[in-house]
N, C-alpha and C. Protein backbone atom coordinates (compact mmCIF):
# COMPACT_ATOMS: atom_id res chain seq x y z
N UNK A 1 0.82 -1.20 0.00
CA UNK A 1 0.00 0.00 0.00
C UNK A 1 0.86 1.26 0.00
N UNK A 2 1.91 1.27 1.05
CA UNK A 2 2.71 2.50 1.09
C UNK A 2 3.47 2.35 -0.16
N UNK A 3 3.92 1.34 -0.60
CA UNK A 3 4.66 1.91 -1.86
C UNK A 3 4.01 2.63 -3.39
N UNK A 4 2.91 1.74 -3.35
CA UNK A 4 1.82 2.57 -4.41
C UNK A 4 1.55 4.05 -4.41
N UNK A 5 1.91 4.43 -2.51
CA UNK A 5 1.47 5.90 -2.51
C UNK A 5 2.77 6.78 -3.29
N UNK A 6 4.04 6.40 -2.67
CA UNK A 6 5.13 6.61 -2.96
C UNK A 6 5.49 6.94 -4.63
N UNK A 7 4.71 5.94 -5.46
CA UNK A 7 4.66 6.19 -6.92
C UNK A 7 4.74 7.17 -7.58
N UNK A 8 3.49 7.79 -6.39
CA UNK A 8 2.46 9.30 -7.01
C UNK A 8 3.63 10.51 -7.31
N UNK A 9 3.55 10.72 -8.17
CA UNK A 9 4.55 12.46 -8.33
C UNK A 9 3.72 13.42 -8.41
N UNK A 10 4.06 14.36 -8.31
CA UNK A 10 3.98 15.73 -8.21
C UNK A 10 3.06 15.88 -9.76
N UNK A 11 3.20 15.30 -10.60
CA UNK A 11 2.82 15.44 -11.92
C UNK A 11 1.62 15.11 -12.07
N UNK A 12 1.45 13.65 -11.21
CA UNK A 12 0.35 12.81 -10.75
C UNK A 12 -0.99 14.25 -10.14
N UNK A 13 -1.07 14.96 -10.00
CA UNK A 13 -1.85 15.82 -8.89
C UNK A 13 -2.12 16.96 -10.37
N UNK A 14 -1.47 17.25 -11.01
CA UNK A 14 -2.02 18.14 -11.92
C UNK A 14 -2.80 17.45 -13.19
N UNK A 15 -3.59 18.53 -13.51
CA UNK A 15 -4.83 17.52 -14.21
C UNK A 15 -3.73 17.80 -15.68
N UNK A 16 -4.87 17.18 -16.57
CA UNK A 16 -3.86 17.51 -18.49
C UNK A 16 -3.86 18.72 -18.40
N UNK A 17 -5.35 19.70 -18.40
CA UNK A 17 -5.03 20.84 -18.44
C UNK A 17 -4.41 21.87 -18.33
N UNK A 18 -3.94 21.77 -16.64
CA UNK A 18 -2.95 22.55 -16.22
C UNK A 18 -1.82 21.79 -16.61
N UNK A 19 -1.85 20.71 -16.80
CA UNK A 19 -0.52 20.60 -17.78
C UNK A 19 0.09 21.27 -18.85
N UNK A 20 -0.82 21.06 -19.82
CA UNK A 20 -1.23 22.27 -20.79
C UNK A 20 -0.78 23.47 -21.06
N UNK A 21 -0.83 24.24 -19.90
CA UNK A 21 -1.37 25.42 -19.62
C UNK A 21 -0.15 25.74 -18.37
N UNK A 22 0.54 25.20 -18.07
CA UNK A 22 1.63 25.11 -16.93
C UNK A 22 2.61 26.34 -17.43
N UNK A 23 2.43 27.83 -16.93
CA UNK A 23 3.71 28.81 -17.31
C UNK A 23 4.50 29.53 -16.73
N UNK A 24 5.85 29.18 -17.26
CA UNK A 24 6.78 29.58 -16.32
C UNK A 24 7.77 30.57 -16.76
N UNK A 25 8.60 31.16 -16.29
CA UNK A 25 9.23 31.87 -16.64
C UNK A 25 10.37 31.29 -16.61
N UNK A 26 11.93 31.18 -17.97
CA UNK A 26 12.84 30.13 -18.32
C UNK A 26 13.91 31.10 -17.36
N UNK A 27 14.82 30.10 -16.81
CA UNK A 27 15.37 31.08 -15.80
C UNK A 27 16.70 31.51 -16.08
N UNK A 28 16.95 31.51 -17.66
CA UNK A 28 18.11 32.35 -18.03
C UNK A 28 17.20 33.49 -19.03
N UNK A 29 16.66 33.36 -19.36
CA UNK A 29 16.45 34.67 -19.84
C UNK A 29 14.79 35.50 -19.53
N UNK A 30 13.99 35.00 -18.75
CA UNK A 30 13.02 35.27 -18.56
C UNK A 30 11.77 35.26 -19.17
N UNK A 31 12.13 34.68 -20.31
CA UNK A 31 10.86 34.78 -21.46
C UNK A 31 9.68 33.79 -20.51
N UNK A 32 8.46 33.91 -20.94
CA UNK A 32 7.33 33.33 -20.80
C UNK A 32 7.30 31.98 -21.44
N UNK A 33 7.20 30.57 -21.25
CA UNK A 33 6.78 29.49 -22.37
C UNK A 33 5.83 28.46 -21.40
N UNK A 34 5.57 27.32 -21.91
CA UNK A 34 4.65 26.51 -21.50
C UNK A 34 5.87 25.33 -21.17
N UNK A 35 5.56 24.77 -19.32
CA UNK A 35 6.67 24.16 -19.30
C UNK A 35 6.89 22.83 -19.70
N UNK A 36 5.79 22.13 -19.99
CA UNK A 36 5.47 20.94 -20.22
C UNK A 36 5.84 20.80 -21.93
N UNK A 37 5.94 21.74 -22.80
CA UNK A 37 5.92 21.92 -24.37
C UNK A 37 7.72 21.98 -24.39
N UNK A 38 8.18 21.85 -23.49
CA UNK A 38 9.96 22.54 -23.57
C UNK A 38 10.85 21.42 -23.09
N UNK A 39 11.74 20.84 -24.17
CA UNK A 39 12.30 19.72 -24.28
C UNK A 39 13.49 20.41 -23.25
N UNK A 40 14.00 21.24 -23.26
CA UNK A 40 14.99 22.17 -22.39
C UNK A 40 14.61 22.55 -21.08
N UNK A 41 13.71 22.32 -20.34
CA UNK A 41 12.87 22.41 -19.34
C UNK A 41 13.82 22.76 -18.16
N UNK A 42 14.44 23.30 -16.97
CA UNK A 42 13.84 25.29 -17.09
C UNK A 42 14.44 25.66 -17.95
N UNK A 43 14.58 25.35 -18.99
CA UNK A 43 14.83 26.55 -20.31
C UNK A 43 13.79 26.58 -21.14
N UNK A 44 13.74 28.00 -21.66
CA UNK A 44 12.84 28.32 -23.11
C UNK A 44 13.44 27.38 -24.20
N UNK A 45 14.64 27.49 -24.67
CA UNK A 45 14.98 26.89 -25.57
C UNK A 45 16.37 26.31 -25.72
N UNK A 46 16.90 25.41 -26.08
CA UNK A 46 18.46 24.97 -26.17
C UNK A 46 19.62 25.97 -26.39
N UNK A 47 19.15 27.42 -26.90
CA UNK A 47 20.32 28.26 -27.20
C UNK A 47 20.33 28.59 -24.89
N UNK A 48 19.22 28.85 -24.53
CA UNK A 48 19.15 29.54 -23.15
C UNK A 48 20.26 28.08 -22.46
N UNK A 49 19.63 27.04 -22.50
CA UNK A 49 20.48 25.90 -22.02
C UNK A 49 21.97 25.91 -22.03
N UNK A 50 22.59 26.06 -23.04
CA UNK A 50 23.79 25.99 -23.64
C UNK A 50 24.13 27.43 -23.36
N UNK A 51 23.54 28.59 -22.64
CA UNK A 51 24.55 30.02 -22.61
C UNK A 51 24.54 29.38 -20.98
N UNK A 52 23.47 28.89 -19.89
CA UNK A 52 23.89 28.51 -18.64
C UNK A 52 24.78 27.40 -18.46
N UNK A 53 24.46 26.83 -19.53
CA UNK A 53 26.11 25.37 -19.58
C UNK A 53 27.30 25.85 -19.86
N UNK A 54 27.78 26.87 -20.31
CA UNK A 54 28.95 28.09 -20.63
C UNK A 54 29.13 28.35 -19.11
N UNK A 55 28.19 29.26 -18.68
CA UNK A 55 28.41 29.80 -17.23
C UNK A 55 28.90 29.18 -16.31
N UNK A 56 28.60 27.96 -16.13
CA UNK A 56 29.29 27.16 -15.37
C UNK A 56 30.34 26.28 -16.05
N UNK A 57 30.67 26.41 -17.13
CA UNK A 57 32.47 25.89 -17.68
C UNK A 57 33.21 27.34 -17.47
N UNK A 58 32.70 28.34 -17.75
CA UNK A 58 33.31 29.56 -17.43
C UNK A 58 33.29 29.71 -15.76
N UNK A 59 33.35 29.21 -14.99
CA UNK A 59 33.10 29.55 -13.66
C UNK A 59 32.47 30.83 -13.06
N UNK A 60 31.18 31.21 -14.15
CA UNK A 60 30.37 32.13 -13.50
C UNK A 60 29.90 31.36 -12.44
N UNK A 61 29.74 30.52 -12.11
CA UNK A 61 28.15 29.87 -11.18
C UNK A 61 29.43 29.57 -10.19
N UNK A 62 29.27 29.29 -8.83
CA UNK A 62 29.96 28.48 -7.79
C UNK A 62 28.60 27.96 -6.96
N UNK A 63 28.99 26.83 -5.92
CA UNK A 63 28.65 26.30 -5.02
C UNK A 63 29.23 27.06 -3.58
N UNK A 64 28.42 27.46 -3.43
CA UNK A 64 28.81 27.66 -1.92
C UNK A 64 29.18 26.84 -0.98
N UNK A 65 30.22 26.75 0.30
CA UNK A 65 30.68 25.80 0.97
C UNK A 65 31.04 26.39 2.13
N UNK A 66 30.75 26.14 3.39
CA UNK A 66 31.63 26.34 4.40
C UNK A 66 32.83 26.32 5.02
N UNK A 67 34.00 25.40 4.34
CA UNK A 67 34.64 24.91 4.55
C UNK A 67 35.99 25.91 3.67
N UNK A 68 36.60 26.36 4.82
CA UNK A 68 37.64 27.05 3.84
C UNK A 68 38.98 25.66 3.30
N UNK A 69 38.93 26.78 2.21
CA UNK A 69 40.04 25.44 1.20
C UNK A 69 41.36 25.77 2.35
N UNK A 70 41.54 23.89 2.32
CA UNK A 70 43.23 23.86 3.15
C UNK A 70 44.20 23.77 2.12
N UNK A 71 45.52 24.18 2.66
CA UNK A 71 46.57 23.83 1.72
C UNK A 71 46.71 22.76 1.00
N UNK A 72 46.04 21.98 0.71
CA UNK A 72 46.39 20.65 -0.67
C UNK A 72 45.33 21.05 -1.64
N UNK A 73 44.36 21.85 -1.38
CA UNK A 73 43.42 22.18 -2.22
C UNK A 73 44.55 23.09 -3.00
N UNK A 74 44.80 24.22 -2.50
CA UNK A 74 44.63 25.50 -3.17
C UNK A 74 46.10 24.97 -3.80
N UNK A 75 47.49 24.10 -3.56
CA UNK A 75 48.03 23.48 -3.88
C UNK A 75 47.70 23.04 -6.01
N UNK A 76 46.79 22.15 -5.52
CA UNK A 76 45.65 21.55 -6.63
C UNK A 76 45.27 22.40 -7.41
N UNK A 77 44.78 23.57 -6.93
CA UNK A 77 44.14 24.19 -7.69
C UNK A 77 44.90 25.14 -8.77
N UNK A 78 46.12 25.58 -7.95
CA UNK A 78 47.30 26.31 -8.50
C UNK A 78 47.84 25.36 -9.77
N UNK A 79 48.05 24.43 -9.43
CA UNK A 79 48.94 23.55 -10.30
C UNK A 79 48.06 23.19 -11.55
N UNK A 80 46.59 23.27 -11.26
CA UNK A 80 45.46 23.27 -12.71
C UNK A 80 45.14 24.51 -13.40
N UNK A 81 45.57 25.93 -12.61
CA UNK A 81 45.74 27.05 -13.47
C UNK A 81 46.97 27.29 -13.94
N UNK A 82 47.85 26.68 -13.54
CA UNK A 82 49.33 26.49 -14.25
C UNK A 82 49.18 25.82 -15.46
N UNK A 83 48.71 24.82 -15.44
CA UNK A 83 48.65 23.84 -16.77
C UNK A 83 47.60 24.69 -17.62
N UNK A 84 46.71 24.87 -17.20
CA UNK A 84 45.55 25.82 -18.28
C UNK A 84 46.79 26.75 -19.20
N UNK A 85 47.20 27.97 -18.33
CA UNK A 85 47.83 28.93 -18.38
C UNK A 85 48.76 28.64 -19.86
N UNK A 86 49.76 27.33 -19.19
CA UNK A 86 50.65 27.04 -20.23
C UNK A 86 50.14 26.16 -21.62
N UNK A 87 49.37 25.50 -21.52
CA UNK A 87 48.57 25.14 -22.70
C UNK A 87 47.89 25.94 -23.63
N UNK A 88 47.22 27.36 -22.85
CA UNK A 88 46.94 28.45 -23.97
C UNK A 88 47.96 29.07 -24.54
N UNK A 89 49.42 29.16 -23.89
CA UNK A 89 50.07 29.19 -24.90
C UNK A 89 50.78 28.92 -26.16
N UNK A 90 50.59 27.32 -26.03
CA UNK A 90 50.79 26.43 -27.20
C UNK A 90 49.41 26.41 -28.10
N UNK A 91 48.38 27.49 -28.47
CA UNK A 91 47.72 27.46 -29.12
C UNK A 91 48.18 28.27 -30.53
């Protein structure tokens, strides 16, 4: 019995209609679309997808953490902007 309940999603509770009719705002660029119609879903469209998949290879986006970096991190981290560094110059 409890696992049958467990099944139910969130999706389960909205009728077709408001399926339908479900609108959200895409959260890189704000446009209006229908969220259920959007293969990119929170995105409007694959270009919005692919400029927030940039942002985070570009290290716009971080994770927040409590934990200040100890010396083997920042170690690590030095030694992977070293290699970046010197590889753009062999371009």
């Amino acid at each position: 019995m409890y696992n049958d309940i467990l099944k139910i999603t969130a999706r389960d509770f909205l009728s077709d209609n408001k399926k339908k009719n479900f609108e959200v705002k895409c959260v890189n660029c704000q446009e209006k679309f229908l969220y259920y119609d959007s293969e990119f879903r929170p995105f409007c469209s694959e270009r919005c997808k692919l400029v927030d998949l940039g942002q985070w290879f570009q290290g716009g986006y971080s994770i927040a953490t409590k934990e200040p970096l100890n010396e083997e991190d920042i170690n690590v981290i030095e030694k992977a902007l070293i290699e970046k560094l010197e590889g753009e110059g062999d371009e």
